[in-house]
Protein backbone atom coordinates (compact mmCIF):
# COMPACT_ATOMS: atom_id res chain seq x y z
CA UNK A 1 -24.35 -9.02 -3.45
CA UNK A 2 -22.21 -6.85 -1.30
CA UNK A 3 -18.46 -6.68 -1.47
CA UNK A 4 -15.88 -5.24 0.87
CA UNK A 5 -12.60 -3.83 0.34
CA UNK A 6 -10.21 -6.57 0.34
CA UNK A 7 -7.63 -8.20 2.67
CA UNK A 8 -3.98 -6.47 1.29
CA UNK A 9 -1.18 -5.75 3.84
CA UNK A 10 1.58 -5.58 1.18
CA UNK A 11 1.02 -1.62 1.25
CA UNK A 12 1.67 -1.74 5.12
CA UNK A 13 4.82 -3.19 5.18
CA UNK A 14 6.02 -0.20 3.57
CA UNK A 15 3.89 2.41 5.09
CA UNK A 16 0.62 3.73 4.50
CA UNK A 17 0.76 6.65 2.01
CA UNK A 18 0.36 4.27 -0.87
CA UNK A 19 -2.61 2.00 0.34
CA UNK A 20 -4.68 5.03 1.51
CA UNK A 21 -3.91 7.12 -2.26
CA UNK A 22 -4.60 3.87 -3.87
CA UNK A 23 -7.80 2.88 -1.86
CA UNK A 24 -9.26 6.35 -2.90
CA UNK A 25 -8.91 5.99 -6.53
CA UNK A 26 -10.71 2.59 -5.72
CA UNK A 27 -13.75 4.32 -3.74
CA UNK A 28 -13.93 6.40 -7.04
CA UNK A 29 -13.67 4.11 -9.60
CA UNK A 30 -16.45 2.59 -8.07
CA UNK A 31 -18.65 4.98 -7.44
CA UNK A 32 -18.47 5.86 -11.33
CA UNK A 33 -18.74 2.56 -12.46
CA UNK A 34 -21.55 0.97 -10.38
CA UNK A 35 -21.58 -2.39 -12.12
CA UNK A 36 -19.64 -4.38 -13.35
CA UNK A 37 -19.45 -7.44 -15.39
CA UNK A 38 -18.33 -11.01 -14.63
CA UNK A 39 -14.85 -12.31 -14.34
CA UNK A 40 -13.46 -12.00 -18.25
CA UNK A 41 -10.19 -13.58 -19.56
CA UNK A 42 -6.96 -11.45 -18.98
CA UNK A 43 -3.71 -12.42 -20.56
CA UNK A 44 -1.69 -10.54 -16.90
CA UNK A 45 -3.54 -12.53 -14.84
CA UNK A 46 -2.92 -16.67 -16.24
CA UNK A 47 -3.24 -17.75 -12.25
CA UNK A 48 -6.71 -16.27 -11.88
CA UNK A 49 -8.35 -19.46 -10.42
CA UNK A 50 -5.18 -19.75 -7.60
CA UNK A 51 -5.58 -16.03 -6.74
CA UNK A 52 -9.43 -16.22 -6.41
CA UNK A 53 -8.87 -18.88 -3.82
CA UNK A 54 -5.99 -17.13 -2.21
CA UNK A 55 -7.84 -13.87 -2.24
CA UNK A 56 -11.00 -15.94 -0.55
CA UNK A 57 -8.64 -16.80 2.35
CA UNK A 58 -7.10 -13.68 2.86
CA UNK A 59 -10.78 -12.45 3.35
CA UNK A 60 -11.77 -14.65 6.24
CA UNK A 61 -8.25 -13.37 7.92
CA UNK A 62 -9.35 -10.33 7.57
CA UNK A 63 -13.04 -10.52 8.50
CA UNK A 64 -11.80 -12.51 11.77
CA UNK A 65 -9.18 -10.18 13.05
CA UNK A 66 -8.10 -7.45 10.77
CA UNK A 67 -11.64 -5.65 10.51
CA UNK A 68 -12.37 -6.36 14.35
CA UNK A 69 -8.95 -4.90 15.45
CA UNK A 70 -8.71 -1.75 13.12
CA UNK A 71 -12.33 -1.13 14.20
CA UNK A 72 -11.80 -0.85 17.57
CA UNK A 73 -8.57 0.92 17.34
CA UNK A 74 -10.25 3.69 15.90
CA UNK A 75 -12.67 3.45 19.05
CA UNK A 76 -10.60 3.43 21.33
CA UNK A 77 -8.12 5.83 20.27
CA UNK A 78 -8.35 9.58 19.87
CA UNK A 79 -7.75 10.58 16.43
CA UNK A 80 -4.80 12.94 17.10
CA UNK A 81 -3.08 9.55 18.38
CA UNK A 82 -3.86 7.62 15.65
CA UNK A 83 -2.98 10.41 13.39
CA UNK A 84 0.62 10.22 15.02
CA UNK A 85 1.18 6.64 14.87
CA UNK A 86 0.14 7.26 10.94
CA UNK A 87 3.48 10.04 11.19
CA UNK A 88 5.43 8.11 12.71
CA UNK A 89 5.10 4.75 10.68
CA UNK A 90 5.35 7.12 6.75
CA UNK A 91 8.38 8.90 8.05
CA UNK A 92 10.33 5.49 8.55
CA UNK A 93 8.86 4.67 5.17
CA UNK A 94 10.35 7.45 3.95
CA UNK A 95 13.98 6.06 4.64
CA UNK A 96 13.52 3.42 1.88
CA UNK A 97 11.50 5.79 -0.69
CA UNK A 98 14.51 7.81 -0.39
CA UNK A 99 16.84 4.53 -1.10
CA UNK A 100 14.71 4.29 -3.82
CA UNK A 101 14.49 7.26 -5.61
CA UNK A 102 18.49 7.49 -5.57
CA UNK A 103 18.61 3.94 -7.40
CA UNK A 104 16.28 5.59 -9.54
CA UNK A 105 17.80 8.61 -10.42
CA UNK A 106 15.21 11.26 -8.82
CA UNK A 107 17.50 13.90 -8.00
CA UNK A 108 14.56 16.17 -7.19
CA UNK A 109 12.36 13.43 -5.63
CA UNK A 110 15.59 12.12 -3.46
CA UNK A 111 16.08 15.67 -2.22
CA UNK A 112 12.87 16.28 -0.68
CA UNK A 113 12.43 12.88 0.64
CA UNK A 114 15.58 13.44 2.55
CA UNK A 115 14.55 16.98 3.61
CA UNK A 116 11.53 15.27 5.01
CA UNK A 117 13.38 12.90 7.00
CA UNK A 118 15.31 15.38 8.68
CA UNK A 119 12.69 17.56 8.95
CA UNK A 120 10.14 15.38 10.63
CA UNK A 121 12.58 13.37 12.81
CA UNK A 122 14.00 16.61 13.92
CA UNK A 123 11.24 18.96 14.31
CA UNK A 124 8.43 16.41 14.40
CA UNK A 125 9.32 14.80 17.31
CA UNK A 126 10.90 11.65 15.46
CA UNK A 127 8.07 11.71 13.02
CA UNK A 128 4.94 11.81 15.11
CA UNK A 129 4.54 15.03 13.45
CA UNK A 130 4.60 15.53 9.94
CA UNK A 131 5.85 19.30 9.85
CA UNK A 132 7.21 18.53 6.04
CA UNK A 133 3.71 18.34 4.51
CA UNK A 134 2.70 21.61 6.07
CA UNK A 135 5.93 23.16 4.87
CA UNK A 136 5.06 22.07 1.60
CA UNK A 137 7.69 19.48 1.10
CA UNK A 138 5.96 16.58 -0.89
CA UNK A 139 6.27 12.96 -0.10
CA UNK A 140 7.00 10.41 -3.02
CA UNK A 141 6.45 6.94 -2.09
CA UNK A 142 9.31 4.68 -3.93
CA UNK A 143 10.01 0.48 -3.40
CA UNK A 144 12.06 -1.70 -5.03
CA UNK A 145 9.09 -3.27 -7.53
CA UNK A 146 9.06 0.27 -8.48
CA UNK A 147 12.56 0.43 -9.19
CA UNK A 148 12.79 -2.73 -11.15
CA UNK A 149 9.87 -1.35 -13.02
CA UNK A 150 12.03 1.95 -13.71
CA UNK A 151 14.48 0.24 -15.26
CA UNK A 152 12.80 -2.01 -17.67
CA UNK A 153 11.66 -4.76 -15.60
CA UNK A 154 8.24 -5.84 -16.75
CA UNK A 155 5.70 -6.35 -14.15
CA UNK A 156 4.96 -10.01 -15.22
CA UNK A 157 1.99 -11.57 -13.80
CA UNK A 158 -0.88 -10.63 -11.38
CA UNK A 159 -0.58 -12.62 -8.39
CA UNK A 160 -2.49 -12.59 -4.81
CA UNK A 161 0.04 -12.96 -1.82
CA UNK A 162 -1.46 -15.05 1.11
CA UNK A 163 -2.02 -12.48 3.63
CA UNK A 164 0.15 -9.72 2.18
CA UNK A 165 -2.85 -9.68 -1.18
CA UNK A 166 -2.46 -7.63 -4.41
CA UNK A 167 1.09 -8.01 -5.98
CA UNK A 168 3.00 -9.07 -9.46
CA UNK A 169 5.68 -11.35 -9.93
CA UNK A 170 8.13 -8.36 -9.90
CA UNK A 171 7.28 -6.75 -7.08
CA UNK A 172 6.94 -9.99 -5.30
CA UNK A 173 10.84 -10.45 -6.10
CA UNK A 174 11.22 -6.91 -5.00
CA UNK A 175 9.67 -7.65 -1.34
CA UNK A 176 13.02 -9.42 -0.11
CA UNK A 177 14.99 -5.94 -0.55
CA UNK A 178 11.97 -4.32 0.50
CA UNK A 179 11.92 -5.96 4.06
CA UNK A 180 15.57 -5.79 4.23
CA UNK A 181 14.96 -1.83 3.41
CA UNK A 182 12.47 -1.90 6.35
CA UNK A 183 13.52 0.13 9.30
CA UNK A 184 11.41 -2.20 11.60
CA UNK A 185 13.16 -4.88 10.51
CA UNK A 186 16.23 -3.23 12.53
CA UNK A 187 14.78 -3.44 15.44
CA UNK A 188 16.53 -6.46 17.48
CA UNK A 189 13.68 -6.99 20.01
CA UNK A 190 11.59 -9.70 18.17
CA UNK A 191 8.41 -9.07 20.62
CA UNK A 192 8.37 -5.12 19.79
CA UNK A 193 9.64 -5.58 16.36
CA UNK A 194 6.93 -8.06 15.82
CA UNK A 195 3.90 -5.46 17.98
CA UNK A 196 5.07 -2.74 15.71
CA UNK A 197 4.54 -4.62 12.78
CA UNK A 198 0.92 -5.36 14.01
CA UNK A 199 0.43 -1.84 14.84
CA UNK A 200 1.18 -0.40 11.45
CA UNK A 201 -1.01 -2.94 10.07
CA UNK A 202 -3.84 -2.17 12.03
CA UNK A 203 -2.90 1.25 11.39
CA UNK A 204 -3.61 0.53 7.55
CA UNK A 205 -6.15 -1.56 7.56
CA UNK A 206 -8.01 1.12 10.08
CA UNK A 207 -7.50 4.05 7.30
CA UNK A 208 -9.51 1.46 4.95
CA UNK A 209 -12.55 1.24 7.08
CA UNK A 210 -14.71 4.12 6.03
CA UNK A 211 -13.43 4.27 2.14
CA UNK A 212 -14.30 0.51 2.09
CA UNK A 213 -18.30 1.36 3.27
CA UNK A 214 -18.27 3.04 -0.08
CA UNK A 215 -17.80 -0.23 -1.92
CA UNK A 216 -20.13 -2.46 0.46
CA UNK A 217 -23.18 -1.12 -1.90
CA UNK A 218 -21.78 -1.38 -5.21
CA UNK A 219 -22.00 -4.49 -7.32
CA UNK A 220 -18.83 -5.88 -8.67
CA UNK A 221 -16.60 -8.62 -9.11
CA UNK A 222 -14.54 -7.86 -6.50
CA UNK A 223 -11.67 -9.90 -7.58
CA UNK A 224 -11.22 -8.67 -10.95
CA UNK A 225 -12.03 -4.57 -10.21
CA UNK A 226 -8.70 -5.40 -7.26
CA UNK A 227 -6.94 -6.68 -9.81
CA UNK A 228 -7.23 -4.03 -12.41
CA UNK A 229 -7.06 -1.11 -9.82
CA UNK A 230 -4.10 -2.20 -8.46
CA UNK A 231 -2.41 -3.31 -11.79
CA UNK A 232 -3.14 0.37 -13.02
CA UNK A 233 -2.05 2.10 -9.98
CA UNK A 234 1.43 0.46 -10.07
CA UNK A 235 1.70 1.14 -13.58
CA UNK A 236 1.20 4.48 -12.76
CA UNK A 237 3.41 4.40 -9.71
CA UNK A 238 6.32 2.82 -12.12
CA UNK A 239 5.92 5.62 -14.96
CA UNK A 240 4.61 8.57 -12.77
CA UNK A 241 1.80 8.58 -14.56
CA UNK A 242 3.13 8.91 -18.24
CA UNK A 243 2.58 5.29 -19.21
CA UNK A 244 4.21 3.70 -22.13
CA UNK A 245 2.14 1.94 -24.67
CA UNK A 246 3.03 -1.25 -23.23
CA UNK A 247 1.47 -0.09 -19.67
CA UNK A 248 4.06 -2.18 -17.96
């Protein structure tokens, strides 16, 4: 039985830093485990049957025109291209991490994220070229699910978002501020608005293409090993990786 790396645009809609960091520790987890058991009972995911079905169509979306169109973006276009598109699309992302991390109280992580935004739309050619990771400046990814989660909001359950995929009931509340938050959604156009909103998805789903070949082999529920990669990557994302004994 062969499984691919599934259908989840949420990431995308605020940039790709996230997907691709998350989609790594994926590949990984993976590899190490090999196999994996069936389906088992899990008291954060009560909608299980729903979100199977839901996660079945988001699959044939993306088998029909995600996979077709990242692939032959990557074909067609010259990596140092893509690689700026990639810029360009984390640096407006970095506008609403920065939001973020001021709601949260990151002084240190709200200072650097606005050095980068300067830095990069300034020197990098309004972001095409990300001069702030070679000068060392680090990029923290922040959205609003994680702020809810920083201030005591508990994640609630696991849910699969048609089209948009892995989520929680929190940070499905959170997406309203999070598209409002969205730079793109400034843009008054609706035809461009709406092509760059394809083009960062493509973007994504393109950076997936070669980590997801290392799951194609491995035999797994790919439901459940979604659902507990992503539930333990946001819990990490809330916490910053010192997790409370609740894990929420």
């Amino acid at each position: 039985m062969k499984t691919r790396f599934p259908l989840d645009l949420r990431c995308a809609l605020r940039g790709t830093a996230p997907a691709l960091r998350g989609l790594g520790a994926m590949a990984v987890l993976a590899l190490a485990t090999g196999c994996a058991s069936g389906p088992k009972a899990n008291p954060a995911d009560p909608f299980e049957p729903l979100n199977r079905e839901v996660m079945r169509f988001n699959d044939v979306v993306d088998d029909a025109l995600l996979i077709p169109a990242a692939t032959a973006y990557r074909r067609v276009l010259p990596s140092f291209v893509r690689t700026g598109v990639n810029n360009f699309f984390g640096n407006l992302s970095d506008v609403w991490s920065f939001a973020n991390s001021v709601l949260q109280l990151k002084l240190e992580n709200s200072a650097q994220t606005f050095m980068r935004v300067n830095v990069n739309t300034v020197f990098g050619l309004g972001g095409l070229l990300d001069i702030a990771t070679e000068a060392g400046i680090d990029r923290h990814t922040e959205d609003f699910g994680q702020t809810l989660g920083r201030w005591g909001v508990p994640s609630g359950p696991y849910v699969v978002l048609p089209l948009l995929g892995s989520s929680t009931v929190r940070d499905t509340a959170a997406l309203t501020l999070d598209r409002r938050g969205d730079l793109l959604n400034q843009v008054n156009d609706i035809p461009w608005r709406n092509s760059l909103y394809f083009l960062r998805v493509i973007d994504t789903r393109s950076n997936f293409l070669r980590a997801s070949q290392l799951l194609d082999n491995a035999a797994l529920d790919k439901y459940t090993f979604t659902r507990d990669a992503y539930l333990q990557r946001r819990k990490n994302e809330v916490h910053d990786g010192d997790l409370p004994d609740d894990g929420n």
